[in-house]
C-alpha atoms as a PDB file:
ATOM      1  CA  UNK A   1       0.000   0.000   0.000  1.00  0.00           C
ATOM      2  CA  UNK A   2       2.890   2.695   1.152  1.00  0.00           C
ATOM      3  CA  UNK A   3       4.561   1.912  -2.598  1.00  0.00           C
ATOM      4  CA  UNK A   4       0.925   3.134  -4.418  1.00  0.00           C
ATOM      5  CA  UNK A   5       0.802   5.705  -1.812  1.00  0.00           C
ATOM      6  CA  UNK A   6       3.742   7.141  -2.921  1.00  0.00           C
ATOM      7  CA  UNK A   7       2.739   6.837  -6.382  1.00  0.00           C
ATOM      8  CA  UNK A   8      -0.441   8.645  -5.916  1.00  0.00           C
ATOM      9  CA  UNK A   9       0.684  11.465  -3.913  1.00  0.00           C
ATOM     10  CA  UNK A  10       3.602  11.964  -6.484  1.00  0.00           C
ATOM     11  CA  UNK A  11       1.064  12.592  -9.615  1.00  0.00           C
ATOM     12  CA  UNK A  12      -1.185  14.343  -7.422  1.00  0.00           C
ATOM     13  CA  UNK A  13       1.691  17.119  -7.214  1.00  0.00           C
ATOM     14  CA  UNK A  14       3.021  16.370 -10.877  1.00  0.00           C
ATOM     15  CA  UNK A  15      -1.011  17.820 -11.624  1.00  0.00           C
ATOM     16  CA  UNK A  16      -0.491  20.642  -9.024  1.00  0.00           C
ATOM     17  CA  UNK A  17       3.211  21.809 -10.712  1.00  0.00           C
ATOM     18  CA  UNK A  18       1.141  22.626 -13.368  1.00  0.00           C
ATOM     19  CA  UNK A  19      -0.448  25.668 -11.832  1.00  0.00           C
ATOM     20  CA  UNK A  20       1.001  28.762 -11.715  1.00  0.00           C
ATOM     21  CA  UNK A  21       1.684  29.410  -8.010  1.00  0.00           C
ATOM     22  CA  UNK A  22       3.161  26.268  -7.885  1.00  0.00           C
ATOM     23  CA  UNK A  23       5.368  25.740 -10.571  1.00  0.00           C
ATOM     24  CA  UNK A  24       8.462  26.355  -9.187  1.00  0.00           C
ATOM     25  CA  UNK A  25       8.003  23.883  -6.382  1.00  0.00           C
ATOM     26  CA  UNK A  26       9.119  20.215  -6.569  1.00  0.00           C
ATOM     27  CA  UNK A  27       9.088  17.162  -4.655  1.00  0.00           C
ATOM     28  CA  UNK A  28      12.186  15.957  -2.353  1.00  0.00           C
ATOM     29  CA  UNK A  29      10.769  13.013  -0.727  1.00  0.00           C
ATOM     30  CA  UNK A  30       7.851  11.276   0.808  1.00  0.00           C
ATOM     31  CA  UNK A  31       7.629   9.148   3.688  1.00  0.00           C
ATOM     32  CA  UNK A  32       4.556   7.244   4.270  1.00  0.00           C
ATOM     33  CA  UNK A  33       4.294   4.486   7.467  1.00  0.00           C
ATOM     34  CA  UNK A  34       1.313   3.477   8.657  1.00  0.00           C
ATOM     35  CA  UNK A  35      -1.525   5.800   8.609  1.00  0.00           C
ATOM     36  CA  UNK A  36       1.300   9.115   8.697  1.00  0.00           C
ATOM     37  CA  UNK A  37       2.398  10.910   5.694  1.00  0.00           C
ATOM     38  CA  UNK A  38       5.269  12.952   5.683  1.00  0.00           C
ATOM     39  CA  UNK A  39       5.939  15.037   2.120  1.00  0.00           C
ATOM     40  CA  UNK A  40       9.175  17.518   1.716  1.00  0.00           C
ATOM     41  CA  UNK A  41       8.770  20.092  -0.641  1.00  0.00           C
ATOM     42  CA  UNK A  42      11.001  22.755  -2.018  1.00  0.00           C
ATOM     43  CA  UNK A  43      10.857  25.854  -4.846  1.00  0.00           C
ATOM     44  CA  UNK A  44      13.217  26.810  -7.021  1.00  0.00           C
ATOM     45  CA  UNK A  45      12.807  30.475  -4.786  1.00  0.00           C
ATOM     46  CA  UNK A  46      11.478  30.490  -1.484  1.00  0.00           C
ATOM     47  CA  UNK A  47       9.290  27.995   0.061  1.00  0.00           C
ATOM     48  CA  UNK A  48       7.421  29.142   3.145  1.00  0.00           C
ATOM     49  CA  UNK A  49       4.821  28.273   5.818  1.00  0.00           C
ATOM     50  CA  UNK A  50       2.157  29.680   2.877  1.00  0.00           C
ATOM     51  CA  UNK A  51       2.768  27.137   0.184  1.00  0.00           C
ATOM     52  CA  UNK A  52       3.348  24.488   2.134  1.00  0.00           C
ATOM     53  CA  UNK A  53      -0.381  25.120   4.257  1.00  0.00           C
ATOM     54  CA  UNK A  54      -1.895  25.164   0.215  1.00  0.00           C
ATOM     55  CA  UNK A  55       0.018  22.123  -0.687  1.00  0.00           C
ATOM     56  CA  UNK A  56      -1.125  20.174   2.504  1.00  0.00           C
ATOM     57  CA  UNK A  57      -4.799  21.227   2.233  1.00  0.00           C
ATOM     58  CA  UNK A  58      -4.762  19.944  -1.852  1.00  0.00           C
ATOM     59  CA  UNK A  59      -3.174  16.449  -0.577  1.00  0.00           C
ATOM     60  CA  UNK A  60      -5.550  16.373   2.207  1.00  0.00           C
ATOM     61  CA  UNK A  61      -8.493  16.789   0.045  1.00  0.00           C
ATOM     62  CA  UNK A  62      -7.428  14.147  -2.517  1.00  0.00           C
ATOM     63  CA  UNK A  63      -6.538  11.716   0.292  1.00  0.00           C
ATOM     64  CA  UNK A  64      -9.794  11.626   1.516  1.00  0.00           C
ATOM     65  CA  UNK A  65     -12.089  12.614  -1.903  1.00  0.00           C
ATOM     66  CA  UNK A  66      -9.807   8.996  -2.693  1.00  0.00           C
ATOM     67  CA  UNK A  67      -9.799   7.122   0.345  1.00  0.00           C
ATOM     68  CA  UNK A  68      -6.586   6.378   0.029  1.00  0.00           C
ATOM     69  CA  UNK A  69      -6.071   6.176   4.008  1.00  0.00           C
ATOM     70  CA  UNK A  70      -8.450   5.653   6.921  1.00  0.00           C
ATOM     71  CA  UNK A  71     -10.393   8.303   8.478  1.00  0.00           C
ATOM     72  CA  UNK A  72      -7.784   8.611  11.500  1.00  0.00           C
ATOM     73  CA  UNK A  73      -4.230   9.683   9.374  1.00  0.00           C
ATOM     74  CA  UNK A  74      -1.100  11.965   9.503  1.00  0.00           C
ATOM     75  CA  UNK A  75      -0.152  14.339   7.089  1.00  0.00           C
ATOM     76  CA  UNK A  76       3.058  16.313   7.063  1.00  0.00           C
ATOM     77  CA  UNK A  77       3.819  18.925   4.077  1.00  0.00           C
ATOM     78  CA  UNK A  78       7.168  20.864   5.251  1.00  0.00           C
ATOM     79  CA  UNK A  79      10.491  22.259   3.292  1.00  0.00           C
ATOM     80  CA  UNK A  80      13.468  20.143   4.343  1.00  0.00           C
ATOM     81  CA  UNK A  81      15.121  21.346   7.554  1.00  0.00           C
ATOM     82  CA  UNK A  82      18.229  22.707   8.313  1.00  0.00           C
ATOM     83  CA  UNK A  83      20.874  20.546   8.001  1.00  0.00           C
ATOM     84  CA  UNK A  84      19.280  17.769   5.730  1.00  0.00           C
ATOM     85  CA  UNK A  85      21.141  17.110   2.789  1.00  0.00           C
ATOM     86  CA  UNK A  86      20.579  18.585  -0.953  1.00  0.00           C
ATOM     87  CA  UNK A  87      19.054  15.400  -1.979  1.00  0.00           C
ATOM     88  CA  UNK A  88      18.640  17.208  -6.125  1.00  0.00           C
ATOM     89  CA  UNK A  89      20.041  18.907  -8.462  1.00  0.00           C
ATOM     90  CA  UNK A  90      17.819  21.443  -8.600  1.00  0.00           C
ATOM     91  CA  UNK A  91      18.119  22.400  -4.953  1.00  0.00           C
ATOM     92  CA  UNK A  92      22.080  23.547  -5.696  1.00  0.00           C
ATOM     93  CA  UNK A  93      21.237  27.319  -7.350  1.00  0.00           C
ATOM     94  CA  UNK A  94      19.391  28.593  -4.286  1.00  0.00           C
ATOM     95  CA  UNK A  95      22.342  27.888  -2.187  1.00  0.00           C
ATOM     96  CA  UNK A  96      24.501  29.411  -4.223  1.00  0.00           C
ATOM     97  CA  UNK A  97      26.504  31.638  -1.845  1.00  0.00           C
ATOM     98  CA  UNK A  98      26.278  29.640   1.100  1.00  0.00           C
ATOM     99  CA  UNK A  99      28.610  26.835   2.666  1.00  0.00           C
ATOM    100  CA  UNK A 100      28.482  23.238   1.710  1.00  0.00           C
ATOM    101  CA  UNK A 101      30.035  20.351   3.465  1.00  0.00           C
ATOM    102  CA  UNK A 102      30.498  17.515   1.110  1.00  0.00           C
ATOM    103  CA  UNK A 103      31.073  14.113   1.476  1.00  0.00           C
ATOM    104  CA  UNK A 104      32.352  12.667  -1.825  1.00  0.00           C
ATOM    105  CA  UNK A 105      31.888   9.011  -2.838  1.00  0.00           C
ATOM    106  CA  UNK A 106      35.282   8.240  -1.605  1.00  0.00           C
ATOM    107  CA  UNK A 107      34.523   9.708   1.920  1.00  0.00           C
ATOM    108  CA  UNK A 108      36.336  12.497   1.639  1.00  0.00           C
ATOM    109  CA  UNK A 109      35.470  15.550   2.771  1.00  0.00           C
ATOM    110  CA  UNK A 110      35.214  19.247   1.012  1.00  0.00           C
ATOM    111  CA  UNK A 111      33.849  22.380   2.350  1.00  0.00           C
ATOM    112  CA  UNK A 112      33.835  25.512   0.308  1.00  0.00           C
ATOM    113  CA  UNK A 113      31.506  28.395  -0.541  1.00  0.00           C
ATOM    114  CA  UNK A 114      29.091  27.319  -3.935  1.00  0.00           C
ATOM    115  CA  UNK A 115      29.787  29.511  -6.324  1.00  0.00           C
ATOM    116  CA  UNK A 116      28.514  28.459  -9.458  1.00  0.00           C
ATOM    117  CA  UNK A 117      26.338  25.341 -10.623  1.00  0.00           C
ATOM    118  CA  UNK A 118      25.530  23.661 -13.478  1.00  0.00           C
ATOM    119  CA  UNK A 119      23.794  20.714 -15.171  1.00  0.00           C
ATOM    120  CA  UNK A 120      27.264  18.152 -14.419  1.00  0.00           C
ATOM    121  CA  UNK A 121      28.613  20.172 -11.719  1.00  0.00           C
ATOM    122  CA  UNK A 122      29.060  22.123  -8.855  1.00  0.00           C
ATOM    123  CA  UNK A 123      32.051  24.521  -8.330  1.00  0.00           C
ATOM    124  CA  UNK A 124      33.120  25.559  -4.723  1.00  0.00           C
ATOM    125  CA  UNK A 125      35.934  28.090  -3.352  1.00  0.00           C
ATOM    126  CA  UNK A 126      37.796  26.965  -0.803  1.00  0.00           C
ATOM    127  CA  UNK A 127      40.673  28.503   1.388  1.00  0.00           C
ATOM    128  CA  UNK A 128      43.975  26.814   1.327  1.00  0.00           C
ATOM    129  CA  UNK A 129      47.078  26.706   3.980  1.00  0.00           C
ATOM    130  CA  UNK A 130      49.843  26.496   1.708  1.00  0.00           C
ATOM    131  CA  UNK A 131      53.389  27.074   2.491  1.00  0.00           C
ATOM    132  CA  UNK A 132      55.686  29.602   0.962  1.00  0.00           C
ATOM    133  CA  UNK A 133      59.055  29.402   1.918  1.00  0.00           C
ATOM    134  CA  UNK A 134      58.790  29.220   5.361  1.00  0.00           C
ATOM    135  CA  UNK A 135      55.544  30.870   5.282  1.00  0.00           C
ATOM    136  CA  UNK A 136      51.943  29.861   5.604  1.00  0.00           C
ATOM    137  CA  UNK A 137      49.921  31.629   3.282  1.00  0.00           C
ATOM    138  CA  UNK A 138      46.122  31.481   2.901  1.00  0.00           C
ATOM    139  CA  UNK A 139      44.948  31.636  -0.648  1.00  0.00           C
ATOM    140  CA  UNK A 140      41.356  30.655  -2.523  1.00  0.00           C
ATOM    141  CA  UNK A 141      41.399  27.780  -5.023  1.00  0.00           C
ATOM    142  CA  UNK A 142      37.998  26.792  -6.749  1.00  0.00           C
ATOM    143  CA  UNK A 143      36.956  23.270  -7.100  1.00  0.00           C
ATOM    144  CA  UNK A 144      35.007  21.386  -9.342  1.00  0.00           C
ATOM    145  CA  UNK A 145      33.144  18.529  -7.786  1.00  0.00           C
ATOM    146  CA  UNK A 146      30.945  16.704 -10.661  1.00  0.00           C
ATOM    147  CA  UNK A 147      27.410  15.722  -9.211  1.00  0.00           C
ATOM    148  CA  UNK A 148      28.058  11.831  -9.280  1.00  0.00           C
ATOM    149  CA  UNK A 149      30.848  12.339  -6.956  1.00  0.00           C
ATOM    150  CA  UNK A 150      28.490  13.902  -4.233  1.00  0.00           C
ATOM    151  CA  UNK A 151      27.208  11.474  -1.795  1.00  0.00           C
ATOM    152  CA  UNK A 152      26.018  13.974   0.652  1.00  0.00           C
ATOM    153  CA  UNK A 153      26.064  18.075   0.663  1.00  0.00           C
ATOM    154  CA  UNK A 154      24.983  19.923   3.667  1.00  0.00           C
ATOM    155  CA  UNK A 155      24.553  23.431   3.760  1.00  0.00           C
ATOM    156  CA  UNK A 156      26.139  24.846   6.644  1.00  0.00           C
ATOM    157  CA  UNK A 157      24.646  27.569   8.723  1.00  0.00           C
ATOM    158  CA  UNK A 158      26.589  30.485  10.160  1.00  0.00           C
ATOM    159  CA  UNK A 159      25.341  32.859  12.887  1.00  0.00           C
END
């Protein structure tokens, strides 16, 4: 049931893209156990506490108009929280800017501002400690990281 769950939820939204004040919203996940729902949303922009009220109320409404649970569920529409990782592509442009800690298929990791992003890639700026003489010098060195060599990014929040 959770598999065709999924499934239903996910072209429910597919339909709801389609409108205007949602196109620039897409889906990150969906976890479904029992009779509790949680979706993760995110936009291309900003997502707040509006959209993701509208969202909730259109699931809700096809959930029951479908019976697709009982009458006693959970549902859950929220943006990912901090720290959860970038889980698409498509989530990289809005953080452009901002920190990422990377872990790269080989475990190792890379932090570095995002500066630029594109459809293979990411490109971060990192600072270096490199030695000069006897010197230690800071300098800034950008670095490509292609998207199949990200196993997990985290944007990292500074206060």
């Amino acid at each position: 049931m959770n598999n065709q769950l999924v499934d239903n939820i996910k072209n429910a939204l597919d339909i709801l893209w389609e409108d205007s004040s949602f196109s620039d919203c897409f889906l990150i996940d969906i976890h479904a156990k029992k009779q509790k729902v949680t979706v993760f949303i995110d936009a291309d922009e900003t997502m707040d506490f509006s959209k993701c009220k509208a969202i909730s109320r259109y699931l809700e409404a096809i959930i029951e108009e479908n019976k697709w649970l009982g009458e006693q569920y959970t549902l859950e529409v929220s943006s990912p929280g901090v720290g959860t990782p970038l889980k698409q592509m498509r989530q990289y442009p809005k953080n452009i800017g901002r920190v990422l800690s990377i872990t790269q298929d080989d475990e190792t990791l890379v932090e570095g501002l995002l500066k630029e992003v594109n459809e293979r890639e990411i490109t971060i700026e990192q600072e270096i400690m490199a030695k000069e003489g006897k010197k230690k010098i800071k300098r800034t060195e950008q670095k490509e990281i292609p998207f199949e060599n990200i196993k997990e990014a985290i944007v990292k929040i500074s206060f």
